[in-house]
C-alpha atoms as a PDB file:
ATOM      1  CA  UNK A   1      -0.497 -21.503  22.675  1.00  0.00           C
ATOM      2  CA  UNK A   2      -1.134 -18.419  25.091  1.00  0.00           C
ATOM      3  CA  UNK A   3       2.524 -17.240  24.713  1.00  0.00           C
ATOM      4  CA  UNK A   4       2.495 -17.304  20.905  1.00  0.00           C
ATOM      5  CA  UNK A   5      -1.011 -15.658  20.542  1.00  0.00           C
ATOM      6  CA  UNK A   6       0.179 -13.117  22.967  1.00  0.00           C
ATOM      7  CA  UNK A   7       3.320 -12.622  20.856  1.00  0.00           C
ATOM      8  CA  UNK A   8       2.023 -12.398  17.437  1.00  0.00           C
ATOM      9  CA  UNK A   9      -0.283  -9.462  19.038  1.00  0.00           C
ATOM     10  CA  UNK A  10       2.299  -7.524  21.122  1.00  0.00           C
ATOM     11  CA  UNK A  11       4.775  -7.936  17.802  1.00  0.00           C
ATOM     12  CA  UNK A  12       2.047  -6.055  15.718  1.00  0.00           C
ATOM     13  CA  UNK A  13       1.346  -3.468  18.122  1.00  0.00           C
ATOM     14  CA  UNK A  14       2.942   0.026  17.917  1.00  0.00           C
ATOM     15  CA  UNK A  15       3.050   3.156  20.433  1.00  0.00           C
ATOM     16  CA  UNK A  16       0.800   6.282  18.942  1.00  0.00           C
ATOM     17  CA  UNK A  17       0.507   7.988  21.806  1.00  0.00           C
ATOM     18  CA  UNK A  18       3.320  11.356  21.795  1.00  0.00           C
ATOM     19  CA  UNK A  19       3.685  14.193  23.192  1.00  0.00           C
ATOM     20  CA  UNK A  20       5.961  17.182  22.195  1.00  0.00           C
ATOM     21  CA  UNK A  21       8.368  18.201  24.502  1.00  0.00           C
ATOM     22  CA  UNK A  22       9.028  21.610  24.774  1.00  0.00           C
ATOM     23  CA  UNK A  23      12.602  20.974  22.549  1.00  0.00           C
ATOM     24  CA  UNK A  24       9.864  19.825  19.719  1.00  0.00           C
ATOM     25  CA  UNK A  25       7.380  22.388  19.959  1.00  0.00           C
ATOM     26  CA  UNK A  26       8.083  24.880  16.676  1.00  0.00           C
ATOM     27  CA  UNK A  27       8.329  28.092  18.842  1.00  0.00           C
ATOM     28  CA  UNK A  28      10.786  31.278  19.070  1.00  0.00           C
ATOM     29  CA  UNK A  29      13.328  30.755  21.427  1.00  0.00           C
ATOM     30  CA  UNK A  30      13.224  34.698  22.043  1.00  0.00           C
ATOM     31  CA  UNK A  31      12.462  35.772  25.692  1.00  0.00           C
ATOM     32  CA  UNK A  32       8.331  36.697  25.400  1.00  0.00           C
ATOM     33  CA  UNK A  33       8.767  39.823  27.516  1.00  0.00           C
ATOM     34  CA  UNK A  34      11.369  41.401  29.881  1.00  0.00           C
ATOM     35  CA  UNK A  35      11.928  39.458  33.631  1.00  0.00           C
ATOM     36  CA  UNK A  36      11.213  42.166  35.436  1.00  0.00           C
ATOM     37  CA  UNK A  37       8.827  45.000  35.833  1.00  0.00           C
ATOM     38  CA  UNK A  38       5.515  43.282  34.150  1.00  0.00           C
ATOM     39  CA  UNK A  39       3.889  41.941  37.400  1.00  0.00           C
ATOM     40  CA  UNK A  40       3.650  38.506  35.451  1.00  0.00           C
ATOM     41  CA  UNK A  41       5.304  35.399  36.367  1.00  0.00           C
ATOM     42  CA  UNK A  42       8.827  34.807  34.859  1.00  0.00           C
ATOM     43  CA  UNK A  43       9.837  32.435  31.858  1.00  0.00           C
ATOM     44  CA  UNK A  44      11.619  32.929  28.826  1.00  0.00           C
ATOM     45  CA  UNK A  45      10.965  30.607  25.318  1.00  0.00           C
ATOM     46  CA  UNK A  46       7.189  30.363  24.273  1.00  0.00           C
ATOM     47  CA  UNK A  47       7.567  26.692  23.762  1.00  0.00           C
ATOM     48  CA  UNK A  48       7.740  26.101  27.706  1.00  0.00           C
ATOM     49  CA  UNK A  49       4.879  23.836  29.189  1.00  0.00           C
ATOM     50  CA  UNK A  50       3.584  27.067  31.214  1.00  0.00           C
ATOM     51  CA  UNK A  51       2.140  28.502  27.669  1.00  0.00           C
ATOM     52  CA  UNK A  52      -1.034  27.575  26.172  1.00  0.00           C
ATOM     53  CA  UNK A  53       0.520  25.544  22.807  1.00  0.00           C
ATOM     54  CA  UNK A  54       4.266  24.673  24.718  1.00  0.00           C
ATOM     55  CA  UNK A  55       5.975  21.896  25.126  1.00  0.00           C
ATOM     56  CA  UNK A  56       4.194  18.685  27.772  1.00  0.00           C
ATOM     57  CA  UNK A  57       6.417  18.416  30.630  1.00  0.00           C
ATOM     58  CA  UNK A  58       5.807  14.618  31.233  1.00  0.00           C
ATOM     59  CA  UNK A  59       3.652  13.196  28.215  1.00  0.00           C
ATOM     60  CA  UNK A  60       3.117   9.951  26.643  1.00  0.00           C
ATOM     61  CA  UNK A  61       6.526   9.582  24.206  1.00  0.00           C
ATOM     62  CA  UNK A  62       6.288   6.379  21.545  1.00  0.00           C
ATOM     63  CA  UNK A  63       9.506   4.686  22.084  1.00  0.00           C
ATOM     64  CA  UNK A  64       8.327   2.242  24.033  1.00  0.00           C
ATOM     65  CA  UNK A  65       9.126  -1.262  22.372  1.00  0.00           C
ATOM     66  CA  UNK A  66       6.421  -4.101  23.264  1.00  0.00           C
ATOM     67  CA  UNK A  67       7.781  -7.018  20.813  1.00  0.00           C
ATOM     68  CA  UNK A  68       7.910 -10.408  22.266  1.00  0.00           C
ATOM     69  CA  UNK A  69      10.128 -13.228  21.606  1.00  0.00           C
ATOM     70  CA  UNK A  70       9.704 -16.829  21.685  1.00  0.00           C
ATOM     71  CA  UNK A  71      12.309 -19.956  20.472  1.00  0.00           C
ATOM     72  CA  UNK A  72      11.874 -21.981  17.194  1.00  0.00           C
ATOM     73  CA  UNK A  73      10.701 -25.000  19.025  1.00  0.00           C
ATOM     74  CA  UNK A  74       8.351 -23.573  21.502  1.00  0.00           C
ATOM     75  CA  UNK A  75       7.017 -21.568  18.650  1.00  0.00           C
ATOM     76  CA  UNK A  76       6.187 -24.864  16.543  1.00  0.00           C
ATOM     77  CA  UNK A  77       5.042 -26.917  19.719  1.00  0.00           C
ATOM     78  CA  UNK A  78       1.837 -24.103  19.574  1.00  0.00           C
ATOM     79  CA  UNK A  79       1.047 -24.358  16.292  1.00  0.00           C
ATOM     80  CA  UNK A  80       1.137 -28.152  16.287  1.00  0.00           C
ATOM     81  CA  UNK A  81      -1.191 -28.174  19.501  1.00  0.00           C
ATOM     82  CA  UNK A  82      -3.607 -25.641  17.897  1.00  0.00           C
ATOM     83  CA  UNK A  83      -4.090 -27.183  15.169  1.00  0.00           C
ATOM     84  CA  UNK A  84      -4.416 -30.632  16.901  1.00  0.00           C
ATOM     85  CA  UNK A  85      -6.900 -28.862  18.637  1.00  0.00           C
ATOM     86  CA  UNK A  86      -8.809 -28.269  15.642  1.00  0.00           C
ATOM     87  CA  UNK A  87      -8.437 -31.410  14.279  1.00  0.00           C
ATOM     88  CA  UNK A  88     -10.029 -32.780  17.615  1.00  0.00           C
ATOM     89  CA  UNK A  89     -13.327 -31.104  17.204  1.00  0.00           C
ATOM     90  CA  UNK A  90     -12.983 -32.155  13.504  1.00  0.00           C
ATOM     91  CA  UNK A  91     -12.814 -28.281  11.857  1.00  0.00           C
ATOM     92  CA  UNK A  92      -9.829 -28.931   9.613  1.00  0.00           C
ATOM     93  CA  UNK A  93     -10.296 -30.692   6.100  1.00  0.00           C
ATOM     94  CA  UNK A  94      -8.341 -30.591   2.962  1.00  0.00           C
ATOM     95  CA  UNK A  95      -8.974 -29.393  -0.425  1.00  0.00           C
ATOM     96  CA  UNK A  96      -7.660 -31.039  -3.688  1.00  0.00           C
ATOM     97  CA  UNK A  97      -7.488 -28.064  -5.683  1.00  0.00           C
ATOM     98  CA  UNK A  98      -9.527 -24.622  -6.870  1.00  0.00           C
ATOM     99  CA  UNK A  99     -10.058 -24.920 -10.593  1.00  0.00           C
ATOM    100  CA  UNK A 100     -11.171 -21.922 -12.513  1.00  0.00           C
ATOM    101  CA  UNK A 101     -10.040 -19.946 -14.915  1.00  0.00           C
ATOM    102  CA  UNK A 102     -10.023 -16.715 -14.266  1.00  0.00           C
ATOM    103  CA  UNK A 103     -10.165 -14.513 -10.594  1.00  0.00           C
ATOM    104  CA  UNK A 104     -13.775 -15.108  -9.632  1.00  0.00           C
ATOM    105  CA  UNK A 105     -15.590 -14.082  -6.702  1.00  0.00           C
ATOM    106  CA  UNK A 106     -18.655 -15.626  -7.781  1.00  0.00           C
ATOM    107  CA  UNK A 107     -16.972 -18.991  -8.475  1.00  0.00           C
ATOM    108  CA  UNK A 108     -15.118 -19.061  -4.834  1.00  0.00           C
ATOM    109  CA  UNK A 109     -18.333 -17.987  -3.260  1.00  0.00           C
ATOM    110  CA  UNK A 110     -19.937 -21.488  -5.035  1.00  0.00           C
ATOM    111  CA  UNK A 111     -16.784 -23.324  -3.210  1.00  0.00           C
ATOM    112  CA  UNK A 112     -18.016 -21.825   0.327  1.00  0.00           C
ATOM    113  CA  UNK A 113     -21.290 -23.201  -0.332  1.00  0.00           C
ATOM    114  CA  UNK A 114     -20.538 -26.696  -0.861  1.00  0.00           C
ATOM    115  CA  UNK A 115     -17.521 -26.578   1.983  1.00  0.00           C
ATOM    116  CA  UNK A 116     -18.833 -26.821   5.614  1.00  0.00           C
ATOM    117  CA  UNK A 117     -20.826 -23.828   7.331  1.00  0.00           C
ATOM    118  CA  UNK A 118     -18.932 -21.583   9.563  1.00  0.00           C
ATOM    119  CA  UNK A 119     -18.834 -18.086  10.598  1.00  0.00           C
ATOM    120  CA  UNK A 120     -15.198 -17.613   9.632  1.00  0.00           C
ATOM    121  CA  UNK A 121     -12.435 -19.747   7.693  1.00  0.00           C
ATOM    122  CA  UNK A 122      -9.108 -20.039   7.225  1.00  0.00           C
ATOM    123  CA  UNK A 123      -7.606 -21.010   3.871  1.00  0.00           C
ATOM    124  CA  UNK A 124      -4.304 -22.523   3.819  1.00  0.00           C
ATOM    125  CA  UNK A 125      -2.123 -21.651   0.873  1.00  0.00           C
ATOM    126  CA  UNK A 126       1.055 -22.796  -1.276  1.00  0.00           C
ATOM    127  CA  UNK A 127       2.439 -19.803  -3.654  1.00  0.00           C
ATOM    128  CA  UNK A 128       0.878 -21.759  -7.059  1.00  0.00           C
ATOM    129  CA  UNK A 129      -2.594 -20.375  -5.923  1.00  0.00           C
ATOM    130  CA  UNK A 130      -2.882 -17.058  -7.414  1.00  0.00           C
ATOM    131  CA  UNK A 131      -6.398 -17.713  -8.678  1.00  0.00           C
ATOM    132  CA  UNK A 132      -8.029 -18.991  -4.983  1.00  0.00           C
ATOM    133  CA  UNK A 133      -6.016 -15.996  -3.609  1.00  0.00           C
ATOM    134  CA  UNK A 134      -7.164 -13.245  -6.105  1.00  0.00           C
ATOM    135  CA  UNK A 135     -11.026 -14.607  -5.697  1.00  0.00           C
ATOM    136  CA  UNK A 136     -11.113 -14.739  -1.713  1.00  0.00           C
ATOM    137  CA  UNK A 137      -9.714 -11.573  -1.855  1.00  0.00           C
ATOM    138  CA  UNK A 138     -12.539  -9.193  -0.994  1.00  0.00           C
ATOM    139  CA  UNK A 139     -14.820 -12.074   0.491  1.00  0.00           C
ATOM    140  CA  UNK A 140     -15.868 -11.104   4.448  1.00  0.00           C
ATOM    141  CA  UNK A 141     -14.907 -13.538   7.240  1.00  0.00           C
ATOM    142  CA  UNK A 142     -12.086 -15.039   5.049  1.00  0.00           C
ATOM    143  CA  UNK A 143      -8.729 -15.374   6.431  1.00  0.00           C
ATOM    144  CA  UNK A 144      -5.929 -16.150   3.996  1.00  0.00           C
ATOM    145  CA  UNK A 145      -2.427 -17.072   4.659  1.00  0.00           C
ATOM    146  CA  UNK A 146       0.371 -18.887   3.160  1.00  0.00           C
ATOM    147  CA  UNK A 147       1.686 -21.975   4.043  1.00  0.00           C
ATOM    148  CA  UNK A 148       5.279 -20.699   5.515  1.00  0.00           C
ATOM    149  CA  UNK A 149       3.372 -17.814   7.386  1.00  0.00           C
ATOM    150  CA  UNK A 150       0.821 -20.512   9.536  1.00  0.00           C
ATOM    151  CA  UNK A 151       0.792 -19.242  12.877  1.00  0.00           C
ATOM    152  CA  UNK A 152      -1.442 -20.255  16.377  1.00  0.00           C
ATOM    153  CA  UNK A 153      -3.568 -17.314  16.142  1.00  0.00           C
ATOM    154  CA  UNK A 154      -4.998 -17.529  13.003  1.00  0.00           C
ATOM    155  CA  UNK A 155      -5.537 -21.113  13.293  1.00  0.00           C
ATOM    156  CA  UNK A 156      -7.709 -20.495  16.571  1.00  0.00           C
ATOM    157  CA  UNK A 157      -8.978 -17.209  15.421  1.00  0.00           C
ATOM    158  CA  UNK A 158     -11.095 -19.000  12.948  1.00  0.00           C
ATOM    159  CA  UNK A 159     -14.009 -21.947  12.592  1.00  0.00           C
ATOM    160  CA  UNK A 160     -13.251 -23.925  10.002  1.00  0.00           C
ATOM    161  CA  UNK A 161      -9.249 -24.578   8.443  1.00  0.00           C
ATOM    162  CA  UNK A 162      -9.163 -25.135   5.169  1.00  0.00           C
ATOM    163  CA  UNK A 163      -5.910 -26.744   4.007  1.00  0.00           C
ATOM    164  CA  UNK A 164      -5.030 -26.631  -0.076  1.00  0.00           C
ATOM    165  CA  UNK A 165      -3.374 -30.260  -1.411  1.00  0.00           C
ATOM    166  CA  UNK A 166      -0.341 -28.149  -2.999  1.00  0.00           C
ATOM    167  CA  UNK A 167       0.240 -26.120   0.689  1.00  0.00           C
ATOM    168  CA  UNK A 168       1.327 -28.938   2.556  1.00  0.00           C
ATOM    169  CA  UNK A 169       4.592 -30.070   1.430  1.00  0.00           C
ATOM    170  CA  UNK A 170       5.099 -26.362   2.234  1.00  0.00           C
ATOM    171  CA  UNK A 171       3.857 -27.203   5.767  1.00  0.00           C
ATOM    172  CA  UNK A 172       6.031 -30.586   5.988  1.00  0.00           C
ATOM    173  CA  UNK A 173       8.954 -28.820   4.385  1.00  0.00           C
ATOM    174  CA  UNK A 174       8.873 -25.675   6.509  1.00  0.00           C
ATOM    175  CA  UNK A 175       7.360 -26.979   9.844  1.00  0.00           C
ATOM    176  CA  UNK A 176       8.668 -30.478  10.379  1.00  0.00           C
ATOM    177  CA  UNK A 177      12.343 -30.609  11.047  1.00  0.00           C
ATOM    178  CA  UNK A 178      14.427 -32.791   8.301  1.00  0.00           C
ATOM    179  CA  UNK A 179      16.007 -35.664   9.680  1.00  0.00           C
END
């Protein structure tokens, strides 16, 4: 479970920090003064790292690539354990459906109420729930993710799991290897 939580986070990481290097830096290439004669130091193009505004000689650059990988297998043997886990200490349970009409927050925020307390859920999702996804949509502490798209760290991430009746053939169909 540690390798795939530690994957999903290093895959959605990306470098920032850059520095300019002096071949970057939008500066003349013209020869600031003449070599010799001035009393001053010697150097030519204004974009050199000697010049206030040049080039950094050794800076941070962003091409550094920190995606992990893991195999299929090892991949599903963490999300089946995490969510064993959960099902351990009793925090996943199932929901037949989420009837209403039209996108409510006030109607989903009802559901929560009558569903378990917890600081933080996760609802479980097959692609026929437009309406439970366009009502959770701006409710805090809500975590919402598609059945295909389950992964370790959301399901430990969050309190309660909250599994839709429609998401899991998904789960079977995408998760469970067909004999």
């Amino acid at each position: 479970m540690h390798r795939a939580v530690v994957m999903r986070l290093a895959n959605a990481r990306s470098p920032i920090a850059h520095a300019k290097t002096r071949t970057e830096v939008s500066k003349t290439t013209a020869k600031a003064f003449k070599q010799k004669g001035t009393g001053r130091a010697r150097r030519g193009a204004l974009s050199t790292s000697l010049v206030r505004g040049g080039g950094v000689t050794h800076g941070p650059r962003n091409l550094r690539n920190f995606s992990k990988s893991m195999p299929k297998k090892e991949r599903r043997l963490a999300l089946f354990s995490s969510l064993s886990a959960k099902a351990k200490t009793g925090d996943i349970f199932a929901l037949s459906s989420f009837d209403s009409k039209e996108p409510k927050t006030k109607n989903f925020v009802e559901l929560l109420k009558k569903l378990p307390k917890a600081k933080k859920y996760l609802f479980v999702l097959s692609d026929q729930d437009a309406m439970l996804k366009k009502s959770a949509s701006n409710v805090p502490n809500i975590t919402l993710v598609s059945a295909g798209y389950l992964n370790p760290y959301d399901v430990l991430n969050t309190e309660k799991i909250c599994v839709l009746k429609s998401a899991f053939e998904k789960i079977e169909k995408t998760f469970l290897p067909s004999e």
